[in-house]
Structures are given as C-alpha cells and as structure tokens.
PDB file of N, CA and C in Angstrom:
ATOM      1  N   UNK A   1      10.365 -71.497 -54.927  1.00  0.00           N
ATOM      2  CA  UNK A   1       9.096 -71.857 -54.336  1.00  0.00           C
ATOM      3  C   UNK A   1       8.966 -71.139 -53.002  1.00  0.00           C
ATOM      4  N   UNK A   2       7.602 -70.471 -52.803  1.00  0.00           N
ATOM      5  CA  UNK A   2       7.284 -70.045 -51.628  1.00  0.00           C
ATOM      6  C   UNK A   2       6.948 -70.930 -50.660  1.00  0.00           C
ATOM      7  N   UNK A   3       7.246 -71.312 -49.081  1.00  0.00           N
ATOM      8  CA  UNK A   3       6.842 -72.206 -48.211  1.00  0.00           C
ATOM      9  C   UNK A   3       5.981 -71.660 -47.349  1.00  0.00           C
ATOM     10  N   UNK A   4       5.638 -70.382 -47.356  1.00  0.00           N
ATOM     11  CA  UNK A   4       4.646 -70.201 -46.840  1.00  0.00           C
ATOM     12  C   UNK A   4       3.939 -68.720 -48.009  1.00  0.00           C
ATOM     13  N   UNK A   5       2.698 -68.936 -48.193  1.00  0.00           N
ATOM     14  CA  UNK A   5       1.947 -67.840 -49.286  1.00  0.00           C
ATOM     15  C   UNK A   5       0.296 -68.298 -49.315  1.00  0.00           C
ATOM     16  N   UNK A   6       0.034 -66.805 -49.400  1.00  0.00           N
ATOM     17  CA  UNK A   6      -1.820 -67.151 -50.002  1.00  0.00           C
ATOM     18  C   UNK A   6      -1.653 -66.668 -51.460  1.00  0.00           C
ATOM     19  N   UNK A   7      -2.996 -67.379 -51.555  1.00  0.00           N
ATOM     20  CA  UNK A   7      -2.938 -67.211 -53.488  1.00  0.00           C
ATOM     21  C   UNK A   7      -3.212 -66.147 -53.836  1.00  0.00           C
ATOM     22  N   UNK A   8      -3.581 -64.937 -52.741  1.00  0.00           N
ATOM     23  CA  UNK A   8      -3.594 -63.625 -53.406  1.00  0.00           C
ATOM     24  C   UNK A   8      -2.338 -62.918 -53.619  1.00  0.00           C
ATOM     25  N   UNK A   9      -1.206 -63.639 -52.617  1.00  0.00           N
ATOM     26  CA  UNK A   9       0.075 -62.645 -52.833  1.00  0.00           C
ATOM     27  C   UNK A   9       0.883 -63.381 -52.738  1.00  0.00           C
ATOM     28  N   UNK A  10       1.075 -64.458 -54.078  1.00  0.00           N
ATOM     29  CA  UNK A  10       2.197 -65.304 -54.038  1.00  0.00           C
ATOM     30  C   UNK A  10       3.129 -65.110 -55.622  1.00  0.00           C
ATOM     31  N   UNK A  11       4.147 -64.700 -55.437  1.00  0.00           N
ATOM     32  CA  UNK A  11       5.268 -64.488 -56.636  1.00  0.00           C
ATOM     33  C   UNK A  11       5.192 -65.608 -57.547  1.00  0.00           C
ATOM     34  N   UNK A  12       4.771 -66.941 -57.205  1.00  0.00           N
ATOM     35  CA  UNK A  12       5.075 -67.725 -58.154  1.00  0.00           C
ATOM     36  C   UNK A  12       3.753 -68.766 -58.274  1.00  0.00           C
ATOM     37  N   UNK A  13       3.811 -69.435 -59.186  1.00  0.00           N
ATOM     38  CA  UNK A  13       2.678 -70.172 -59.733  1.00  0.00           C
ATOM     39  C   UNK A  13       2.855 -71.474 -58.422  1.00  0.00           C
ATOM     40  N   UNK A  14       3.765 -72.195 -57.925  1.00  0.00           N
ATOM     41  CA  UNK A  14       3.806 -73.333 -57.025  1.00  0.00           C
ATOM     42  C   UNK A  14       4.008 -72.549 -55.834  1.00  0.00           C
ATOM     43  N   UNK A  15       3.455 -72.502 -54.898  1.00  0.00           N
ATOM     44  CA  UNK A  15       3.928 -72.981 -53.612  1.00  0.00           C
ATOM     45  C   UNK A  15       3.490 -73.165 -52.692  1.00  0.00           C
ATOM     46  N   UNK A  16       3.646 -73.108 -51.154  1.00  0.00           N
ATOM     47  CA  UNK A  16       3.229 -73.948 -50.050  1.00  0.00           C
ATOM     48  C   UNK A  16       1.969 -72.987 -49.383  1.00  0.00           C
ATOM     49  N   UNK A  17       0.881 -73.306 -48.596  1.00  0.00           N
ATOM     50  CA  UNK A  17       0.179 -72.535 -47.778  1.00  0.00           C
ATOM     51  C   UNK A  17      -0.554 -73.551 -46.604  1.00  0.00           C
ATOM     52  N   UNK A  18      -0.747 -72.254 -45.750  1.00  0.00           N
ATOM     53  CA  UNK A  18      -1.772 -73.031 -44.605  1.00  0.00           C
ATOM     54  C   UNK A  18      -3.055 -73.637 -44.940  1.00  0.00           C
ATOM     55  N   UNK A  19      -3.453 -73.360 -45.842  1.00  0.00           N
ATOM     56  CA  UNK A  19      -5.081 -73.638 -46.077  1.00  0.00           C
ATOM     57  C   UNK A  19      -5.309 -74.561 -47.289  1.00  0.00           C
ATOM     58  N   UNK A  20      -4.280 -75.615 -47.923  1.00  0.00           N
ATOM     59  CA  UNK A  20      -4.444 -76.243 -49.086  1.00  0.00           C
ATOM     60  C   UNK A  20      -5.349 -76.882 -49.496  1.00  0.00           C
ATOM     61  N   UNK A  21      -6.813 -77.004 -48.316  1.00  0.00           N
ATOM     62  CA  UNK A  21      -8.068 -77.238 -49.047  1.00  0.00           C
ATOM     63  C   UNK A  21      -8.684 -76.429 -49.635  1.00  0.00           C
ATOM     64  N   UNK A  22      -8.415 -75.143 -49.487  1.00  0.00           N
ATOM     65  CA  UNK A  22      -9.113 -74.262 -50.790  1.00  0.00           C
ATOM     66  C   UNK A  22      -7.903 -73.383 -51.624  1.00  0.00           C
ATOM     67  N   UNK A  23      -6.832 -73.489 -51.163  1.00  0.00           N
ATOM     68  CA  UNK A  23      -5.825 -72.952 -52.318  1.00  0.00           C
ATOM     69  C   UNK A  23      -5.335 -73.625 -53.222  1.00  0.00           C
ATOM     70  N   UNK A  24      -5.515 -75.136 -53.017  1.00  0.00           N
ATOM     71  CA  UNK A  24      -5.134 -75.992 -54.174  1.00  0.00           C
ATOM     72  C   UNK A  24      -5.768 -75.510 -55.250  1.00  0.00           C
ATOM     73  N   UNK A  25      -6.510 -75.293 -55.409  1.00  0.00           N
ATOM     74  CA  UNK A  25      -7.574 -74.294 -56.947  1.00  0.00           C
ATOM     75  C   UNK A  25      -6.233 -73.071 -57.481  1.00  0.00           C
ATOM     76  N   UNK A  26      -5.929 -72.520 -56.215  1.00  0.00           N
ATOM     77  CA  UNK A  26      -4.886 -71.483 -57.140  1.00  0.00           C
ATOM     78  C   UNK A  26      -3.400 -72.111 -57.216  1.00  0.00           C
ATOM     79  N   UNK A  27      -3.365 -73.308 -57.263  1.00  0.00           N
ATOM     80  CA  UNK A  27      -1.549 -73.486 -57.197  1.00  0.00           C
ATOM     81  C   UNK A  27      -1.034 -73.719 -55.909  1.00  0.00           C
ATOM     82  N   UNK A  28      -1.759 -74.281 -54.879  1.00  0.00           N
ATOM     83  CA  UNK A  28      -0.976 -74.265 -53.621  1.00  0.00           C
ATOM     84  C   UNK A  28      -0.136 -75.642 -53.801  1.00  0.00           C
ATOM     85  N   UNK A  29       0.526 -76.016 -53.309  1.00  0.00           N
ATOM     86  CA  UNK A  29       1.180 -77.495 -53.245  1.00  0.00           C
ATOM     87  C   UNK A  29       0.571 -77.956 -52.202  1.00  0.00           C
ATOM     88  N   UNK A  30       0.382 -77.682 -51.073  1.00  0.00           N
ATOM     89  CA  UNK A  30      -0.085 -77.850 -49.592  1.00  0.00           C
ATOM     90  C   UNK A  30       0.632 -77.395 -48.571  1.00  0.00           C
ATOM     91  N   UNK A  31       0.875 -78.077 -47.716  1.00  0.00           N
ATOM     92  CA  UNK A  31       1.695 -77.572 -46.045  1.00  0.00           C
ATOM     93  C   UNK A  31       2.788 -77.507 -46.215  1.00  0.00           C
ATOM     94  N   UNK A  32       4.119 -76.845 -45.952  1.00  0.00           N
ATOM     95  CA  UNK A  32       4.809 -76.862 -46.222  1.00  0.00           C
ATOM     96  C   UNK A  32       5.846 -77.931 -45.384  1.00  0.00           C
ATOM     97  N   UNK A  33       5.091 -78.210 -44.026  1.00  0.00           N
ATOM     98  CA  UNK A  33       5.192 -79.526 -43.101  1.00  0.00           C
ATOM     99  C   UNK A  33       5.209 -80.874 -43.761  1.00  0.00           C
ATOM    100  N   UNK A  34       4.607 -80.646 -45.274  1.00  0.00           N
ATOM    101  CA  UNK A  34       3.651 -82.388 -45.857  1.00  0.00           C
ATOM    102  C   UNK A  34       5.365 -81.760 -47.084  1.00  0.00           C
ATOM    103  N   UNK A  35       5.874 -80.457 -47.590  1.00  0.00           N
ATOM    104  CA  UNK A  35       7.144 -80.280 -48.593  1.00  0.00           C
ATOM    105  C   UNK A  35       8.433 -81.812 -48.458  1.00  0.00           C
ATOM    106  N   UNK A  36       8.243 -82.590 -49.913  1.00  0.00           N
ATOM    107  CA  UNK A  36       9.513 -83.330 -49.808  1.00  0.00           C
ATOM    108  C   UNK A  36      10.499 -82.725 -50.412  1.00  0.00           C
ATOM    109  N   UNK A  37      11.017 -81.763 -50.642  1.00  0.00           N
ATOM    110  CA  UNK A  37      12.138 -81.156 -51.153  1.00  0.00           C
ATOM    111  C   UNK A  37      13.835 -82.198 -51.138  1.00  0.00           C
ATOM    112  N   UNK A  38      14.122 -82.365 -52.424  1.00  0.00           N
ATOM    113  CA  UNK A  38      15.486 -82.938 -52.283  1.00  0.00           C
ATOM    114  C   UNK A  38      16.449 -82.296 -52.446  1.00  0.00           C
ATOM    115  N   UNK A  39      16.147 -81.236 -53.164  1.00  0.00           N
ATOM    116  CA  UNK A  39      17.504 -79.835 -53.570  1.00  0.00           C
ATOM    117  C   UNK A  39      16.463 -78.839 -54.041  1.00  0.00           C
ATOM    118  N   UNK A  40      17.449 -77.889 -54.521  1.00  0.00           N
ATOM    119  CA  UNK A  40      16.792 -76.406 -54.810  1.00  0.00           C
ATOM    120  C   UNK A  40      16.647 -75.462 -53.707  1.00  0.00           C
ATOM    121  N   UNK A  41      16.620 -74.169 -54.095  1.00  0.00           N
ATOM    122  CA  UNK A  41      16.505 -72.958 -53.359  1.00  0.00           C
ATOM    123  C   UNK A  41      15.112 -72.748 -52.841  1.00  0.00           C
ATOM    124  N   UNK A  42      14.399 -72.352 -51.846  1.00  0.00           N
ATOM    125  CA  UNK A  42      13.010 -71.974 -51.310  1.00  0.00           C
ATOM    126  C   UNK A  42      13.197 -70.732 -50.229  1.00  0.00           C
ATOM    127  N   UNK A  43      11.983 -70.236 -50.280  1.00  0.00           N
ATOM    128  CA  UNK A  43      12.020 -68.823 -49.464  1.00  0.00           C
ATOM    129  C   UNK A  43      10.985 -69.118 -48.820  1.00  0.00           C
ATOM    130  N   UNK A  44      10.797 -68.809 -47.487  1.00  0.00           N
ATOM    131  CA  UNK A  44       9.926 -68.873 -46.474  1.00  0.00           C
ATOM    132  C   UNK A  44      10.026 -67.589 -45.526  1.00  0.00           C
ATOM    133  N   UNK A  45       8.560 -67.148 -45.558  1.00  0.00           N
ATOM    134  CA  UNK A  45       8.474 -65.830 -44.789  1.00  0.00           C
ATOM    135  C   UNK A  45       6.745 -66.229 -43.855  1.00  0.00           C
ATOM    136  N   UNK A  46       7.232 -67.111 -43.201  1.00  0.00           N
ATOM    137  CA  UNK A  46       6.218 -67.659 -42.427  1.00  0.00           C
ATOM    138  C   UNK A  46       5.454 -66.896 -41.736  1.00  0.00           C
ATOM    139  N   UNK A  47       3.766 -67.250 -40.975  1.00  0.00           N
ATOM    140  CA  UNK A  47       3.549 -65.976 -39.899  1.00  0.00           C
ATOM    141  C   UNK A  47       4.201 -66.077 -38.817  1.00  0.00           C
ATOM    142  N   UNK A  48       4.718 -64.820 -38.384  1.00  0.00           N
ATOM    143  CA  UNK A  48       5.246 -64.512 -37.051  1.00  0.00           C
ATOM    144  C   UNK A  48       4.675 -65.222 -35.298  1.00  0.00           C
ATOM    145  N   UNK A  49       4.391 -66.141 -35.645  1.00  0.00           N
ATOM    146  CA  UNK A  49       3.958 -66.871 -34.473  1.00  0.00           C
ATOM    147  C   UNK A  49       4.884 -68.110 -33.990  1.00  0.00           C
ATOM    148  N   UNK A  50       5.156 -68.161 -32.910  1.00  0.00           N
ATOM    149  CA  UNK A  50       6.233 -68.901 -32.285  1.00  0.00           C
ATOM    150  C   UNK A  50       6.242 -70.183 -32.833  1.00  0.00           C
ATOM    151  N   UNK A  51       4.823 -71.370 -32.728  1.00  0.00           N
ATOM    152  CA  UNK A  51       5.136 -72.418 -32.754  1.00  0.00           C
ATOM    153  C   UNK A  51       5.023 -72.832 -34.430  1.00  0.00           C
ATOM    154  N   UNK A  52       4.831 -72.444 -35.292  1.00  0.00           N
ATOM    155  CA  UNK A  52       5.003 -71.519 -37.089  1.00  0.00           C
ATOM    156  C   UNK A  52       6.548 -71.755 -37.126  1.00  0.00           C
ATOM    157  N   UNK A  53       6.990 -71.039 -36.197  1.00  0.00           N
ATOM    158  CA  UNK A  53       8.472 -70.714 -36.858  1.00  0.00           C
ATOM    159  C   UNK A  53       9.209 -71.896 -36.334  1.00  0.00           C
ATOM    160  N   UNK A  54       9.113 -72.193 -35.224  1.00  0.00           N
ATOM    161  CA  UNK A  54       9.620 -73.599 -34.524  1.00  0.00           C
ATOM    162  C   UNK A  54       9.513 -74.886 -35.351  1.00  0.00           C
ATOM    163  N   UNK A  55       8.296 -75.014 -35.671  1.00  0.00           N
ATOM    164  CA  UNK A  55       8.131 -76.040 -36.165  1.00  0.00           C
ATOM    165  C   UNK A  55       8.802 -75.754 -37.492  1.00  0.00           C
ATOM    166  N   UNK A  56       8.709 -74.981 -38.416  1.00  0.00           N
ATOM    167  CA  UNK A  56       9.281 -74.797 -39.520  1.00  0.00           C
ATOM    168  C   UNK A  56      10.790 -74.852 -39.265  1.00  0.00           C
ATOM    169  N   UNK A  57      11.594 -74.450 -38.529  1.00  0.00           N
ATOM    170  CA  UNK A  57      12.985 -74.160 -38.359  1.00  0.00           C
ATOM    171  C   UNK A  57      13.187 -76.390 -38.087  1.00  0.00           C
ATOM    172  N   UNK A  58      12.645 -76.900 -37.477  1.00  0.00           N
ATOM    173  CA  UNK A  58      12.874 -78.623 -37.014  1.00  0.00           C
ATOM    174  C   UNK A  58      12.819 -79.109 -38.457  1.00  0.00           C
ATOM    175  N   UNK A  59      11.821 -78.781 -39.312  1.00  0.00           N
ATOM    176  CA  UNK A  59      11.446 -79.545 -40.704  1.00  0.00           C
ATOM    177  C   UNK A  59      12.326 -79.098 -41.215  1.00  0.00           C
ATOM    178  N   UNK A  60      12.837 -77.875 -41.670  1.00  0.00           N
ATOM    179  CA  UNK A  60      14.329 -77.442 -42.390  1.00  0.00           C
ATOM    180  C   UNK A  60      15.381 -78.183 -41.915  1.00  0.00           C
ATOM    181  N   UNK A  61      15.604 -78.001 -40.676  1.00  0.00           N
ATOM    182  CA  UNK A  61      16.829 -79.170 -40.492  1.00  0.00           C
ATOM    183  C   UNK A  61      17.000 -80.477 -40.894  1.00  0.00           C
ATOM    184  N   UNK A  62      15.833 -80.905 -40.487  1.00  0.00           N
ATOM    185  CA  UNK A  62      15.315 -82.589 -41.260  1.00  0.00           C
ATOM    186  C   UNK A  62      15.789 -82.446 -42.512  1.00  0.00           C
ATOM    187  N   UNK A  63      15.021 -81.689 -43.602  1.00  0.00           N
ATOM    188  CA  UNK A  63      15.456 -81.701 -44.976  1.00  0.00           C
ATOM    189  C   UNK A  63      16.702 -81.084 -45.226  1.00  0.00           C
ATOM    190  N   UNK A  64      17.386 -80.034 -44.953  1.00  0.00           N
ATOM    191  CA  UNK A  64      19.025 -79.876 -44.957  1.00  0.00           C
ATOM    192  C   UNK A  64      19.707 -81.164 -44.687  1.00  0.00           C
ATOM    193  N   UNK A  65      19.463 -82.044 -43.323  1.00  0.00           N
ATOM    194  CA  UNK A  65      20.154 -83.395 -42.922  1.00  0.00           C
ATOM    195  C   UNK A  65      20.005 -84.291 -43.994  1.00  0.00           C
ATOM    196  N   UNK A  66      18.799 -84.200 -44.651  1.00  0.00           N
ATOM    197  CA  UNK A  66      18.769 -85.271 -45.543  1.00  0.00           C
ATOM    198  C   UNK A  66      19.016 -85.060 -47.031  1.00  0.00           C
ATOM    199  N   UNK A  67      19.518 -83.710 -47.380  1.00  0.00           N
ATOM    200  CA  UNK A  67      19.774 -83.256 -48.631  1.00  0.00           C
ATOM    201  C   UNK A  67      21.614 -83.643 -48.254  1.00  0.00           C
ATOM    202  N   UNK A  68      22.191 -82.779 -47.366  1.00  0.00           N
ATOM    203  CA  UNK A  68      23.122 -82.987 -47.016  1.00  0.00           C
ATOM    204  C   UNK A  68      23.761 -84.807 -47.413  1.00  0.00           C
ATOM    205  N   UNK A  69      23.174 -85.622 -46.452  1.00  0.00           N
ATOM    206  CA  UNK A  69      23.403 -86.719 -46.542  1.00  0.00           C
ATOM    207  C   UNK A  69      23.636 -87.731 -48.087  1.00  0.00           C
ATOM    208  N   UNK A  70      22.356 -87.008 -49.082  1.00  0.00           N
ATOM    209  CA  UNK A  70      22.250 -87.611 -50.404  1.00  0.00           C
ATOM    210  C   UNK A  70      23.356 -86.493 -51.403  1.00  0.00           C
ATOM    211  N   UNK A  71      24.163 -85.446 -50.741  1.00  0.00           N
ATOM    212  CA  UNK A  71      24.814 -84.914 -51.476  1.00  0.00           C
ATOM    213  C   UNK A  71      24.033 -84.090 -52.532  1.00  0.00           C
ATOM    214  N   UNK A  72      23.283 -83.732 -52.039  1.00  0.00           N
ATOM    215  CA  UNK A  72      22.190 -82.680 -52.882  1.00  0.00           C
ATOM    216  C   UNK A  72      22.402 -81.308 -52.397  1.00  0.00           C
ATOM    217  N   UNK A  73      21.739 -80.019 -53.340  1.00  0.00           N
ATOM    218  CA  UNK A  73      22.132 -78.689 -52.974  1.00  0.00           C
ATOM    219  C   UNK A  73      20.725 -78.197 -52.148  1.00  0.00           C
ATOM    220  N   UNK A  74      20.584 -77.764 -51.222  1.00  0.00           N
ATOM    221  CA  UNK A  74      19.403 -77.234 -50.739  1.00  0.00           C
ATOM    222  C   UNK A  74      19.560 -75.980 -49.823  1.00  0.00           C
ATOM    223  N   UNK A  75      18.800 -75.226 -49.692  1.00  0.00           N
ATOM    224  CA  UNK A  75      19.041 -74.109 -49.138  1.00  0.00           C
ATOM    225  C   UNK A  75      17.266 -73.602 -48.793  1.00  0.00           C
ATOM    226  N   UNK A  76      17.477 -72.658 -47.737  1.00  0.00           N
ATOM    227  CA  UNK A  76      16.452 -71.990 -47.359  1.00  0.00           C
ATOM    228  C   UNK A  76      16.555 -70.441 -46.899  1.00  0.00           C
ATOM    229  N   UNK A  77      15.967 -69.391 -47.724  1.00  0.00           N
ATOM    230  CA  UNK A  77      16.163 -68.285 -47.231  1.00  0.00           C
ATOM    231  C   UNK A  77      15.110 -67.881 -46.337  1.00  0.00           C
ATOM    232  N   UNK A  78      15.087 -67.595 -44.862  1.00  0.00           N
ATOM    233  CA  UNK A  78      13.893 -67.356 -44.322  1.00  0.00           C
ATOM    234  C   UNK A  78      13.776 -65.940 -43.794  1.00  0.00           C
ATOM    235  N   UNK A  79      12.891 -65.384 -44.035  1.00  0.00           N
ATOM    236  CA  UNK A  79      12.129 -63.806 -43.809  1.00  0.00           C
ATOM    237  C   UNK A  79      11.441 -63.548 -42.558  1.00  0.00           C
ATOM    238  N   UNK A  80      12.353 -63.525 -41.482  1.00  0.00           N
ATOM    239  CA  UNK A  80      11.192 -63.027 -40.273  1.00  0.00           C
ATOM    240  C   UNK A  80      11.184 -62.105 -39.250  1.00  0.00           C
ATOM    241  N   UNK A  81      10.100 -61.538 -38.976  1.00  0.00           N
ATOM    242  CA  UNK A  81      10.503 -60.078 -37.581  1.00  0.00           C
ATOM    243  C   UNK A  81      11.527 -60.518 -36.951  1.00  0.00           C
ATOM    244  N   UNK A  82      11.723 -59.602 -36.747  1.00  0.00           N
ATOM    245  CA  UNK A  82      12.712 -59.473 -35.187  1.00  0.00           C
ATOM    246  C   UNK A  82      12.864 -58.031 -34.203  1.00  0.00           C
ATOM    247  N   UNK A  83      11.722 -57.910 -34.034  1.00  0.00           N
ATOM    248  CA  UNK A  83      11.413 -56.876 -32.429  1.00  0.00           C
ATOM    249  C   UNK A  83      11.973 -58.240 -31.663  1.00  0.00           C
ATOM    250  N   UNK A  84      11.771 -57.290 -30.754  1.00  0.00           N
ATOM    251  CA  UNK A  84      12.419 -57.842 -29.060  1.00  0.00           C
ATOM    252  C   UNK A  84      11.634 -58.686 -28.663  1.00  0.00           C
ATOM    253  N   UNK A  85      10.013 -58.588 -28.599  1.00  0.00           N
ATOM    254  CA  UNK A  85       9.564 -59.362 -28.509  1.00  0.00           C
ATOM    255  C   UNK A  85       9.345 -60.958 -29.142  1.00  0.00           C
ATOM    256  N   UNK A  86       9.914 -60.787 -30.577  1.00  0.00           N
ATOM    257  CA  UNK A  86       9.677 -62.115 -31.620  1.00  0.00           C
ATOM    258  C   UNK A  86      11.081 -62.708 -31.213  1.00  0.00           C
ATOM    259  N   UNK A  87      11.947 -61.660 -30.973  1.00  0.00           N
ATOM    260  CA  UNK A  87      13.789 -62.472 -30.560  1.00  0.00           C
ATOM    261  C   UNK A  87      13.527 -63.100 -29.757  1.00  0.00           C
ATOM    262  N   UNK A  88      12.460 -63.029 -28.491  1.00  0.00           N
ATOM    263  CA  UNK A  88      12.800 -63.488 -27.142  1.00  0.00           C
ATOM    264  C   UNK A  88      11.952 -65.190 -27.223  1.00  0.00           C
ATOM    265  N   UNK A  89      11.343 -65.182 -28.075  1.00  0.00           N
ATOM    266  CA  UNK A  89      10.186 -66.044 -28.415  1.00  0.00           C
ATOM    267  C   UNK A  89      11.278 -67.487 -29.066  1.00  0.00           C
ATOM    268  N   UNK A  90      10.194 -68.781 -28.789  1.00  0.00           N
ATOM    269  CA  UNK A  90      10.485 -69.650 -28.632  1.00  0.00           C
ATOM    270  C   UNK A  90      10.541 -70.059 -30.339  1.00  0.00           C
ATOM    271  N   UNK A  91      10.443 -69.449 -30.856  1.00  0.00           N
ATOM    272  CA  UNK A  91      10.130 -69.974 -32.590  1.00  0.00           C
ATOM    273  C   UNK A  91      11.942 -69.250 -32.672  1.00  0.00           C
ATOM    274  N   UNK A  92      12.201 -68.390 -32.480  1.00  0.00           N
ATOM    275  CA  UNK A  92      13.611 -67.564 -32.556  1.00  0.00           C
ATOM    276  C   UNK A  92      14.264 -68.756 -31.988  1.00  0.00           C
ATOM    277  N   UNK A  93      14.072 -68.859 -30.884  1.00  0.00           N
ATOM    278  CA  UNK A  93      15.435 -69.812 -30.416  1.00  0.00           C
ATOM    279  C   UNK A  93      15.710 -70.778 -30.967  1.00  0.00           C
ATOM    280  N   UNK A  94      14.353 -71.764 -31.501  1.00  0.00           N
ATOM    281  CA  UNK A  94      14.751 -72.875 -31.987  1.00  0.00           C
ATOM    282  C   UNK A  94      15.655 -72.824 -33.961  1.00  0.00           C
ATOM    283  N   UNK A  95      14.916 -71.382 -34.230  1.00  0.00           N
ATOM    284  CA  UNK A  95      15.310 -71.012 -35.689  1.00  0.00           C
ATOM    285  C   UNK A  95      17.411 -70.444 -35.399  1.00  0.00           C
ATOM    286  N   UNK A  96      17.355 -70.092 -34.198  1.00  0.00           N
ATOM    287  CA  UNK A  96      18.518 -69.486 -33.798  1.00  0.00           C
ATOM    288  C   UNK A  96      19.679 -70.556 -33.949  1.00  0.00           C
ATOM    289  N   UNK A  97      19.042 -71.912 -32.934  1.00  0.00           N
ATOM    290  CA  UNK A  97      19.874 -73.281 -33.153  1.00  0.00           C
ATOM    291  C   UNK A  97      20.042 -74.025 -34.033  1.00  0.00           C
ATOM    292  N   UNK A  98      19.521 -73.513 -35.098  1.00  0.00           N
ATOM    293  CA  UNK A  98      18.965 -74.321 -36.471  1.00  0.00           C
ATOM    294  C   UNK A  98      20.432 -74.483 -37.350  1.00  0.00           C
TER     295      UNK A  98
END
C-alpha cells in the first residue's frame, strides 16, 4: 500500500492520499494520518515538506509501537529528498529520531 499517492500515479489499486474527498472514486483509502495498519509492509514517498514528513515520521512510530507491542510484523519503507536543504529541515530530524 501506498501512504502517500494521487490516483493518477498510484502502483496499486488501495492506497492513502491528501485529498480523499475526491480520490475516494479512484481507490483512495483516505489520510494516511486517519491509516490503522496492524502489520504488513507500506511505502511512503510523501511531499517533501517539513511538517508532511514530521508528522508522518510521529504516526509511524505510534503504529511500529503498537505493532511491536501486539507482536505483529510491520514495516515502512520511506522515499524522501535529501539536498542539504531538506536534511537541515525539521521533517528530517524528527524522521532522523524515528
């Protein structure tokens, strides 16, 4: 499942987007903020904007802590710039401590 995608360029029939009042028509699930995930693999290649990646990097931990805890498999592969400028940025650090 994609956690972040528009319905024009998404690999798979389910997954998450910013706009799930009009992508629900193509398969969106919704926010990927509203994702209850208990196990399984997901890929997230979020937009490059600080508080995007921040906030996404806090909700992954949440759900790792709580997959972890129920002894479930979960994982997240995440896809994102890294110029100097996106490293120095506050979405990096918090994805850095993650």
């Amino acid at each position: 499942l994609e956690c972040f995608a528009p319905p024009f360029n998404c690999r798979y029939r389910s997954y998450c987007s910013l706009f799930p009042d009009t992508d629900a028509a193509f398969g969106s699930l919704g926010r990927f903020d509203t994702l209850r995930p208990r196990e399984g693999s997901f890929q997230a290649n979020p937009p490059f904007v600080d508080e995007v990646v921040a906030d996404m990097a806090r909700r992954m931990d949440e759900l790792l802590a709580a997959a972890e805890a129920a002894g479930r498999p979960l994982s997240f592969a995440v896809i994102i710039g890294a110029n100097a400028e996106a490293r120095a940025g506050r979405g990096w650090t918090v994805l850095r401590g993650s």
